[in-house]
PDB file of N, CA and C in Angstrom:
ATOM      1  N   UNK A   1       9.434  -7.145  34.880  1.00  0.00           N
ATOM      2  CA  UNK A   1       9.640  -6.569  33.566  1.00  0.00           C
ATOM      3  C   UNK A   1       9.765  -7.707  32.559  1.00  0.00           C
ATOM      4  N   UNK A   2       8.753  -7.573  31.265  1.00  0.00           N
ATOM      5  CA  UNK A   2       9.060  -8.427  30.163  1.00  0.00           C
ATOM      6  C   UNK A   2      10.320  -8.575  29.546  1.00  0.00           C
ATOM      7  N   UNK A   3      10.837  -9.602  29.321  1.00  0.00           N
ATOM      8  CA  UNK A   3      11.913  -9.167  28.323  1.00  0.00           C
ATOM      9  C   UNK A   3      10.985  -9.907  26.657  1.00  0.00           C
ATOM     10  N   UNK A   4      11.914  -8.466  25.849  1.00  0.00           N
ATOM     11  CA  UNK A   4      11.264  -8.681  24.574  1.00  0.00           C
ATOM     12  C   UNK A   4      12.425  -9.560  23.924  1.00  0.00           C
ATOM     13  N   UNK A   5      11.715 -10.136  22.911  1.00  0.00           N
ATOM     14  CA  UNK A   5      12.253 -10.653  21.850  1.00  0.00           C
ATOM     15  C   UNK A   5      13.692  -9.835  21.148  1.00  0.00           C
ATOM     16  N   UNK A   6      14.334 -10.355  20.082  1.00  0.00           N
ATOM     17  CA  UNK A   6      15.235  -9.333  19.912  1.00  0.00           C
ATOM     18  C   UNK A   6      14.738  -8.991  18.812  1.00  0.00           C
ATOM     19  N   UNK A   7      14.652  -7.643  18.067  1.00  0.00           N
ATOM     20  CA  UNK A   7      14.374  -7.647  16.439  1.00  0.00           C
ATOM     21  C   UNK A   7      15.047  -7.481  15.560  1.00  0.00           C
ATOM     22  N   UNK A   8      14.563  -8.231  14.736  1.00  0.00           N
ATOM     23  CA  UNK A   8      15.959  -8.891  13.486  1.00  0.00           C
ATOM     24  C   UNK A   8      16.061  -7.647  12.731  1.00  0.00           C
ATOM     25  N   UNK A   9      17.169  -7.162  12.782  1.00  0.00           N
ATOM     26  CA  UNK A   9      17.716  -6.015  11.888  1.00  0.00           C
ATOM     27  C   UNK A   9      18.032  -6.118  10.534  1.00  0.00           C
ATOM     28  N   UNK A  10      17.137  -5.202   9.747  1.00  0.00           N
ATOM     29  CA  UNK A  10      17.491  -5.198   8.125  1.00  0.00           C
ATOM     30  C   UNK A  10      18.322  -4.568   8.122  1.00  0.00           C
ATOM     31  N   UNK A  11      19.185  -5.524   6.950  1.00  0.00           N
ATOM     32  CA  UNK A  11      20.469  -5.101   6.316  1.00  0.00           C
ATOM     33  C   UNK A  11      20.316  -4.023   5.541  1.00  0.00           C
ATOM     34  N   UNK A  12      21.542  -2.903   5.455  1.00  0.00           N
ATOM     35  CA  UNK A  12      21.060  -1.926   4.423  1.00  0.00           C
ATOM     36  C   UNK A  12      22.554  -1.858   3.712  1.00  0.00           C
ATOM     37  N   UNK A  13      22.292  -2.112   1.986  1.00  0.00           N
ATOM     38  CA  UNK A  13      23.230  -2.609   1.086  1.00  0.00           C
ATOM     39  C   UNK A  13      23.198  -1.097   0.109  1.00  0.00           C
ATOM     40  N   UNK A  14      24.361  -0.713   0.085  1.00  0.00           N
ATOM     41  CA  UNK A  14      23.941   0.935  -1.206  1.00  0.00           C
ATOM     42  C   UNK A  14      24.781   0.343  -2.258  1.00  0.00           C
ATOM     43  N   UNK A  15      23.664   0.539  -3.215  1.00  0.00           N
ATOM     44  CA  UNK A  15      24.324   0.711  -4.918  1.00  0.00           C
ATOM     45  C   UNK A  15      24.753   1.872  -4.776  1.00  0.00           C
ATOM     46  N   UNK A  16      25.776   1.508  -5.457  1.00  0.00           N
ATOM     47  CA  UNK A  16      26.919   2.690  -6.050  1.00  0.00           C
ATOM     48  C   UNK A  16      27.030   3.009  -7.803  1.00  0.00           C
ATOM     49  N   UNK A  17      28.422   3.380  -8.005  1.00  0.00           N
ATOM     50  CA  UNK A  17      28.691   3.911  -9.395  1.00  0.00           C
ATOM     51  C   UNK A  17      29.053   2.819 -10.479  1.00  0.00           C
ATOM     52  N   UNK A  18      29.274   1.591  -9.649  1.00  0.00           N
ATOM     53  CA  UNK A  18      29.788   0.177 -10.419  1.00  0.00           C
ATOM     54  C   UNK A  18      27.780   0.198 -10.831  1.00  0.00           C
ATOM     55  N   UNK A  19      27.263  -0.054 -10.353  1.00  0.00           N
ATOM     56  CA  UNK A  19      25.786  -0.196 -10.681  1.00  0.00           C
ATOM     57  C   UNK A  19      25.107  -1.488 -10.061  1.00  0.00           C
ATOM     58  N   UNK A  20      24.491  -2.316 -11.144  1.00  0.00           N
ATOM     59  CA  UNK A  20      24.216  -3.409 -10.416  1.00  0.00           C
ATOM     60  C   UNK A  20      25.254  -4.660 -11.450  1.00  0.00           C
ATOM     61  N   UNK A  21      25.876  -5.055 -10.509  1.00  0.00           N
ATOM     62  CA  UNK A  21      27.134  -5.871 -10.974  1.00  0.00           C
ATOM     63  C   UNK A  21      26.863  -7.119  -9.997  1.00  0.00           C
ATOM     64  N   UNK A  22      27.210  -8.688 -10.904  1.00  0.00           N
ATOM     65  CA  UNK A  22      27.339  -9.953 -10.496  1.00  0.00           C
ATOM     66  C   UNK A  22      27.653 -10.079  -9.251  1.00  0.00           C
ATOM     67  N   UNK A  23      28.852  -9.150  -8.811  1.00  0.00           N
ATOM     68  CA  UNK A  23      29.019  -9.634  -7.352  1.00  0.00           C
ATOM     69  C   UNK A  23      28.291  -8.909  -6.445  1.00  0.00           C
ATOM     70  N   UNK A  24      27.621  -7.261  -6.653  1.00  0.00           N
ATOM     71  CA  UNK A  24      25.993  -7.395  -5.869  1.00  0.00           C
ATOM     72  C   UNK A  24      25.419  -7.932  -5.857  1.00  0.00           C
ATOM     73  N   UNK A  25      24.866  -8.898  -6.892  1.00  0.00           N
ATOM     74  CA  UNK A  25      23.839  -9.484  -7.104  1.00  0.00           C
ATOM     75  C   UNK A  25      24.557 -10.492  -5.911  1.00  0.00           C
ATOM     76  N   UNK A  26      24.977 -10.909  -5.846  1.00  0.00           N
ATOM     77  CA  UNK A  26      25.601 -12.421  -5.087  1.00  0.00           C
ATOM     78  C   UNK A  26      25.566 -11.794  -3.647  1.00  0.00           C
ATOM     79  N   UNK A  27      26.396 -10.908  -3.233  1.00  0.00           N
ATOM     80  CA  UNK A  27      26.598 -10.489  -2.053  1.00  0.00           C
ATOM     81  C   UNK A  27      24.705 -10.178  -1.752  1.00  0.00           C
ATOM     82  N   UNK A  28      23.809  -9.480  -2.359  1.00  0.00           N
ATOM     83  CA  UNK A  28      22.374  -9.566  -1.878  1.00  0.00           C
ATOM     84  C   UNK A  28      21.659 -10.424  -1.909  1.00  0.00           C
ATOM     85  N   UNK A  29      22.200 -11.817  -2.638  1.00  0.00           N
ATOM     86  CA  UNK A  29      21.480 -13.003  -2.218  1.00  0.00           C
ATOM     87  C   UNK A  29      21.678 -13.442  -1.096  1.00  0.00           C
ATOM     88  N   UNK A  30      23.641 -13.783  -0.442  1.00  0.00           N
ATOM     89  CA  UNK A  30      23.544 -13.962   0.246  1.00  0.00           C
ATOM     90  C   UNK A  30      23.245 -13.099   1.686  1.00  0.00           C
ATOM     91  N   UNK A  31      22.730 -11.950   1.422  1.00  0.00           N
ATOM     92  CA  UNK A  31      21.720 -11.365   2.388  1.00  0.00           C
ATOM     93  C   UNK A  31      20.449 -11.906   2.748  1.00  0.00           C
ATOM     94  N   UNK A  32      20.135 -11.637   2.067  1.00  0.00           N
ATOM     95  CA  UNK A  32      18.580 -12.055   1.717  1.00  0.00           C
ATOM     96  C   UNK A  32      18.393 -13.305   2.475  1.00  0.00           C
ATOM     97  N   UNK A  33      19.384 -13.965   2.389  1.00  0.00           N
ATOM     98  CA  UNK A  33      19.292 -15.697   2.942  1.00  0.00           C
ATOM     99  C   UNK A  33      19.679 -15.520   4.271  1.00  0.00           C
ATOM    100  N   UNK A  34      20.050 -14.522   4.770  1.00  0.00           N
ATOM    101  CA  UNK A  34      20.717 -14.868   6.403  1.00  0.00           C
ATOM    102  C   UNK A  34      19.402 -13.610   7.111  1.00  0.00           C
ATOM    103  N   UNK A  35      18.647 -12.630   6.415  1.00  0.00           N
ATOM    104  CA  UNK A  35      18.168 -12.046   6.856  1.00  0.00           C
ATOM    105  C   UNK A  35      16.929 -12.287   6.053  1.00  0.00           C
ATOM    106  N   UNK A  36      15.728 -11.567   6.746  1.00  0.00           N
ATOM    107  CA  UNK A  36      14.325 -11.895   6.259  1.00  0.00           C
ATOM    108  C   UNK A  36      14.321 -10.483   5.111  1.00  0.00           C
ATOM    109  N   UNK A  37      14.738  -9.210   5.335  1.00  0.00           N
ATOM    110  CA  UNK A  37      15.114  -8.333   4.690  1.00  0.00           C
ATOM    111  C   UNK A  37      16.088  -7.622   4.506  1.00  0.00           C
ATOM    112  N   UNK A  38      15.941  -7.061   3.187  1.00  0.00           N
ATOM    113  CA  UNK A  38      17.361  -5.787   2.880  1.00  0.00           C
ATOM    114  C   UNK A  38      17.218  -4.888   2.386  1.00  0.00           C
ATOM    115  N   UNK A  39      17.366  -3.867   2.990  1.00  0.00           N
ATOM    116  CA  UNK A  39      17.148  -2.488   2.335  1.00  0.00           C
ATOM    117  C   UNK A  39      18.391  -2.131   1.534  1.00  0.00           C
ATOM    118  N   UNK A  40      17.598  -1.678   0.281  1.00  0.00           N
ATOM    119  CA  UNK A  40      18.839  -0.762  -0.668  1.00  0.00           C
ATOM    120  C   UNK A  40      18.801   0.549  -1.274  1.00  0.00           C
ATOM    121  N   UNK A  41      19.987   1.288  -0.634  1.00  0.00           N
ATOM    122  CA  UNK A  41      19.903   2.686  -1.318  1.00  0.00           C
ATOM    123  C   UNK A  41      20.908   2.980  -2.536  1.00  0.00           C
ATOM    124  N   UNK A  42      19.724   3.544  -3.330  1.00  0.00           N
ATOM    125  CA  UNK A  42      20.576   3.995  -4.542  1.00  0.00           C
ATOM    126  C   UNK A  42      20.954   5.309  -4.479  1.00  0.00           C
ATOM    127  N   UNK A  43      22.328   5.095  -4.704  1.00  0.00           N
ATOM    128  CA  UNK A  43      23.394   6.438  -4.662  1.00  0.00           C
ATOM    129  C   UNK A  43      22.891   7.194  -5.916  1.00  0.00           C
ATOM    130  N   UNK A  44      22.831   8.456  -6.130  1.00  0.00           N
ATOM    131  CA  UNK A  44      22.736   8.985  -7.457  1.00  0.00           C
ATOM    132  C   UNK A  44      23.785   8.711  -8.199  1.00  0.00           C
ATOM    133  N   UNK A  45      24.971   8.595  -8.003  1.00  0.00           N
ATOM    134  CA  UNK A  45      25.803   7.645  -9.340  1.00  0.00           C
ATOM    135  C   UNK A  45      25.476   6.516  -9.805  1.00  0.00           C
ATOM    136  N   UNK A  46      24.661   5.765  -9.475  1.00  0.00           N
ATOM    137  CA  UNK A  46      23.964   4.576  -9.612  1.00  0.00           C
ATOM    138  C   UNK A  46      22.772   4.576 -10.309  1.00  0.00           C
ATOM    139  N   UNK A  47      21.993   5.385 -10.728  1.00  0.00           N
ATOM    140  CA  UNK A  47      20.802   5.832 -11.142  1.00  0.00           C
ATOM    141  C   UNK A  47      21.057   6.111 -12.266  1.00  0.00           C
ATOM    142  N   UNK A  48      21.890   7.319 -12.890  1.00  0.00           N
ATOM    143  CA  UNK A  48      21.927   7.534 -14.056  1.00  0.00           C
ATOM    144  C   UNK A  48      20.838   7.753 -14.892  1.00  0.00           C
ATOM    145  N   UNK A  49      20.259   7.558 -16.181  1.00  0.00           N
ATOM    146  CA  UNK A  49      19.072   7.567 -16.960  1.00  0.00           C
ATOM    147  C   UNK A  49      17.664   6.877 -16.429  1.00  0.00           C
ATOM    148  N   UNK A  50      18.293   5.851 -15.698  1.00  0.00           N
ATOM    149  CA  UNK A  50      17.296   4.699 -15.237  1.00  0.00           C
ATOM    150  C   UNK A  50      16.503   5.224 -14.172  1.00  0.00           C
ATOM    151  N   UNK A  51      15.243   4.681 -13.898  1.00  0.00           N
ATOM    152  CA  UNK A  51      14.268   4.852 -13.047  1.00  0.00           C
ATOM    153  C   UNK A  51      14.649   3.976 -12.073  1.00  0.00           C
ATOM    154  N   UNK A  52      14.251   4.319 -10.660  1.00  0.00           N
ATOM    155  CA  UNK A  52      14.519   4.035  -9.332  1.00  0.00           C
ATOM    156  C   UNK A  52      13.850   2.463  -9.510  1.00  0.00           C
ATOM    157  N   UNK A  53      12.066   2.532  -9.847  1.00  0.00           N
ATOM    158  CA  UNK A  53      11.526   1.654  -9.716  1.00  0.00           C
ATOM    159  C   UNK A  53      11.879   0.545 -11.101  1.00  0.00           C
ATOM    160  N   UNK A  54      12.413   0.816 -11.727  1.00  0.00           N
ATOM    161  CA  UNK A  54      13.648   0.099 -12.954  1.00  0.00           C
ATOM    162  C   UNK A  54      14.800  -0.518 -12.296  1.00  0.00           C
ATOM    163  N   UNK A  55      15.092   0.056 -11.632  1.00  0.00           N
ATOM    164  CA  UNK A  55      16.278  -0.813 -10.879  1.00  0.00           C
ATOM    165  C   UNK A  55      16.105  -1.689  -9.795  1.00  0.00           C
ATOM    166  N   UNK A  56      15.021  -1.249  -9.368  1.00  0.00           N
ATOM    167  CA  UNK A  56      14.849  -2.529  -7.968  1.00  0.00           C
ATOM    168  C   UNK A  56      13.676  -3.518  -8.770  1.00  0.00           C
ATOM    169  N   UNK A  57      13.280  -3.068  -9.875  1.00  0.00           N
ATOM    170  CA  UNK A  57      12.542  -4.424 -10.610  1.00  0.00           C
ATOM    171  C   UNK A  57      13.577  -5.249 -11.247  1.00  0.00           C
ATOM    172  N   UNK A  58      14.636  -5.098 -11.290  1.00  0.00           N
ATOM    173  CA  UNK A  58      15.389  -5.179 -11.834  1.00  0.00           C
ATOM    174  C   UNK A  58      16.583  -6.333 -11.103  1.00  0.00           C
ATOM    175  N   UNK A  59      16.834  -5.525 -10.009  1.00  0.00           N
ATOM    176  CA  UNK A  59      17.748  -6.278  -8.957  1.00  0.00           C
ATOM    177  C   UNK A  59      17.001  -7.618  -8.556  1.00  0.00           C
ATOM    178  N   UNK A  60      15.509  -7.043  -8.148  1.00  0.00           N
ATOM    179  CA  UNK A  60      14.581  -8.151  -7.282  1.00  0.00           C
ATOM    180  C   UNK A  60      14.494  -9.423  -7.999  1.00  0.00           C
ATOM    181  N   UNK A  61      14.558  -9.149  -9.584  1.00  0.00           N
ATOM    182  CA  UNK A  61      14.499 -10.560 -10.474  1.00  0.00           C
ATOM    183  C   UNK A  61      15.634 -11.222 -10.157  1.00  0.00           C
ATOM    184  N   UNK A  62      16.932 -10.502 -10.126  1.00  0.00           N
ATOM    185  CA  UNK A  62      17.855 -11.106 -10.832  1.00  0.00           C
ATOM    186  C   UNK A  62      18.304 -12.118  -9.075  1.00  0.00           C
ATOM    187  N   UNK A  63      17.648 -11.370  -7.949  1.00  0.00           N
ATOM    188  CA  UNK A  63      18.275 -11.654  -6.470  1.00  0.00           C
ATOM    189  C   UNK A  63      16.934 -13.227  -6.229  1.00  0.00           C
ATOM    190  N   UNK A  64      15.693 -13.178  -7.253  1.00  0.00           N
ATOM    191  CA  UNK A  64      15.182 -13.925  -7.096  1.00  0.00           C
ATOM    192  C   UNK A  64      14.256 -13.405  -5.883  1.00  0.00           C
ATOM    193  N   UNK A  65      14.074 -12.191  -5.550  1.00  0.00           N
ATOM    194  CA  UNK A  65      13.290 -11.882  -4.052  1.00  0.00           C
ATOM    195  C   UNK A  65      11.926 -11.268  -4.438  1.00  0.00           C
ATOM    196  N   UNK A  66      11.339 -10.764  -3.788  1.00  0.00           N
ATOM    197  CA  UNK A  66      10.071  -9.870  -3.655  1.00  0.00           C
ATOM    198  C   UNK A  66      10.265  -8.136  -3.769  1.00  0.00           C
ATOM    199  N   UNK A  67       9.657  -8.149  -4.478  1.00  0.00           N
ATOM    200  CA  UNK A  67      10.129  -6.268  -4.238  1.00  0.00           C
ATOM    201  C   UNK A  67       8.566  -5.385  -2.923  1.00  0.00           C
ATOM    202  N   UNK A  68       9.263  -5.459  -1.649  1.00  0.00           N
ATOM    203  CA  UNK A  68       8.361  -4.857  -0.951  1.00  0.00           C
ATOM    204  C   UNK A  68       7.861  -3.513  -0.868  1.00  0.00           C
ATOM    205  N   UNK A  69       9.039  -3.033  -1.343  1.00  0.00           N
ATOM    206  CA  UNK A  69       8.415  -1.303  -0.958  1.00  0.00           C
ATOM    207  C   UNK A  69       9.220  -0.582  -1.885  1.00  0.00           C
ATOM    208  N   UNK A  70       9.300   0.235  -2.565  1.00  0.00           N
ATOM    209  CA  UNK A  70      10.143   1.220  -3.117  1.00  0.00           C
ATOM    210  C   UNK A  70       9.767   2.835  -2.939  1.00  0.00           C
ATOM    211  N   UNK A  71      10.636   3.392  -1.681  1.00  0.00           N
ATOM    212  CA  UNK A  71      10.582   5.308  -1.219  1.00  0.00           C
ATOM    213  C   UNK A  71      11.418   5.862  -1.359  1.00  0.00           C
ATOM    214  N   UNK A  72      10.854   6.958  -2.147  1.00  0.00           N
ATOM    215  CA  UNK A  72      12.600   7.298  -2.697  1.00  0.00           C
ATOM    216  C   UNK A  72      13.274   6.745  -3.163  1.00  0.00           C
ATOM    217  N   UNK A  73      14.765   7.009  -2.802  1.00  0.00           N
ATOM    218  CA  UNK A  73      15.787   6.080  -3.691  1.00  0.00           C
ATOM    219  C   UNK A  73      16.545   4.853  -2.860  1.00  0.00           C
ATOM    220  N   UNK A  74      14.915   4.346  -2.126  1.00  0.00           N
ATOM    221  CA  UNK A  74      15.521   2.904  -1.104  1.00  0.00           C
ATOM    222  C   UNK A  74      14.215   2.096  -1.297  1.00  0.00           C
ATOM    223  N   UNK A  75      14.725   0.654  -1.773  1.00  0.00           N
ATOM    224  CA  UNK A  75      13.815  -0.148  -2.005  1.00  0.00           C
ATOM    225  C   UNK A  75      14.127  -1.158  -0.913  1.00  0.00           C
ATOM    226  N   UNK A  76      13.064  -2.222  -0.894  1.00  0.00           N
ATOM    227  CA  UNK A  76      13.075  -2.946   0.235  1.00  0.00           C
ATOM    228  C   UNK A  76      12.815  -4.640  -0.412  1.00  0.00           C
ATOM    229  N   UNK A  77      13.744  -5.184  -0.351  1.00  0.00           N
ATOM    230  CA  UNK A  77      13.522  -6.573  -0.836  1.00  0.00           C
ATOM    231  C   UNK A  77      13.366  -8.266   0.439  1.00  0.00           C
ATOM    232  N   UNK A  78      12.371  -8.794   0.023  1.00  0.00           N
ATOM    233  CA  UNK A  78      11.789  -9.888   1.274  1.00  0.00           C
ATOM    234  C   UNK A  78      12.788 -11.189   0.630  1.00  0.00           C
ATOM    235  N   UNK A  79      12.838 -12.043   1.288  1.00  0.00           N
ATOM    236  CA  UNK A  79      12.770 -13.568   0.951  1.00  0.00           C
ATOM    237  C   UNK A  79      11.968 -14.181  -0.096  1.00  0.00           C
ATOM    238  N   UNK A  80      11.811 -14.679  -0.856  1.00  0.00           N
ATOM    239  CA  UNK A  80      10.284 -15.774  -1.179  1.00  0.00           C
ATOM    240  C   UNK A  80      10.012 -16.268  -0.412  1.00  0.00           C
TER     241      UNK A  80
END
């Protein structure tokens, strides 16, 4: 029997009702840096007026990452 590799598990980080605040931003960098990805779900208190794909263009600048995927109200951010 092969043994497989292990696979690196994405982190999954939920915005909440604070929104996107300095110390998310920090706490998903240092994600981002220990993992190749991070998934984030936005809570509907978190959303408010704003568009889904508004907020993870949004986060992805400020985290400095890639915006990979956005379904629903979970976006998916890479490394550079």
């Amino acid at each position: 029997m092969e043994k497989t590799k292990p696979v690196e598990e994405v982190m999954v980080v939920q915005l909440g009702k604070a929104g996107v605040t300095d110390s998310f931003i920090e706490e998903l960098k240092d994600q981002i840096k220990k993992k190749k990805a991070v998934k984030v779900k936005i809570l509907r208190s978190a959303k408010g007026e704003r568009d889904r794909e508004e907020i993870a263009s949004e986060v992805a600048r400020k985290c400095n990452a890639v915006l990979a995927d956005v379904r629903g109200n979970t976006f998916v951010l890479n490394k550079r």
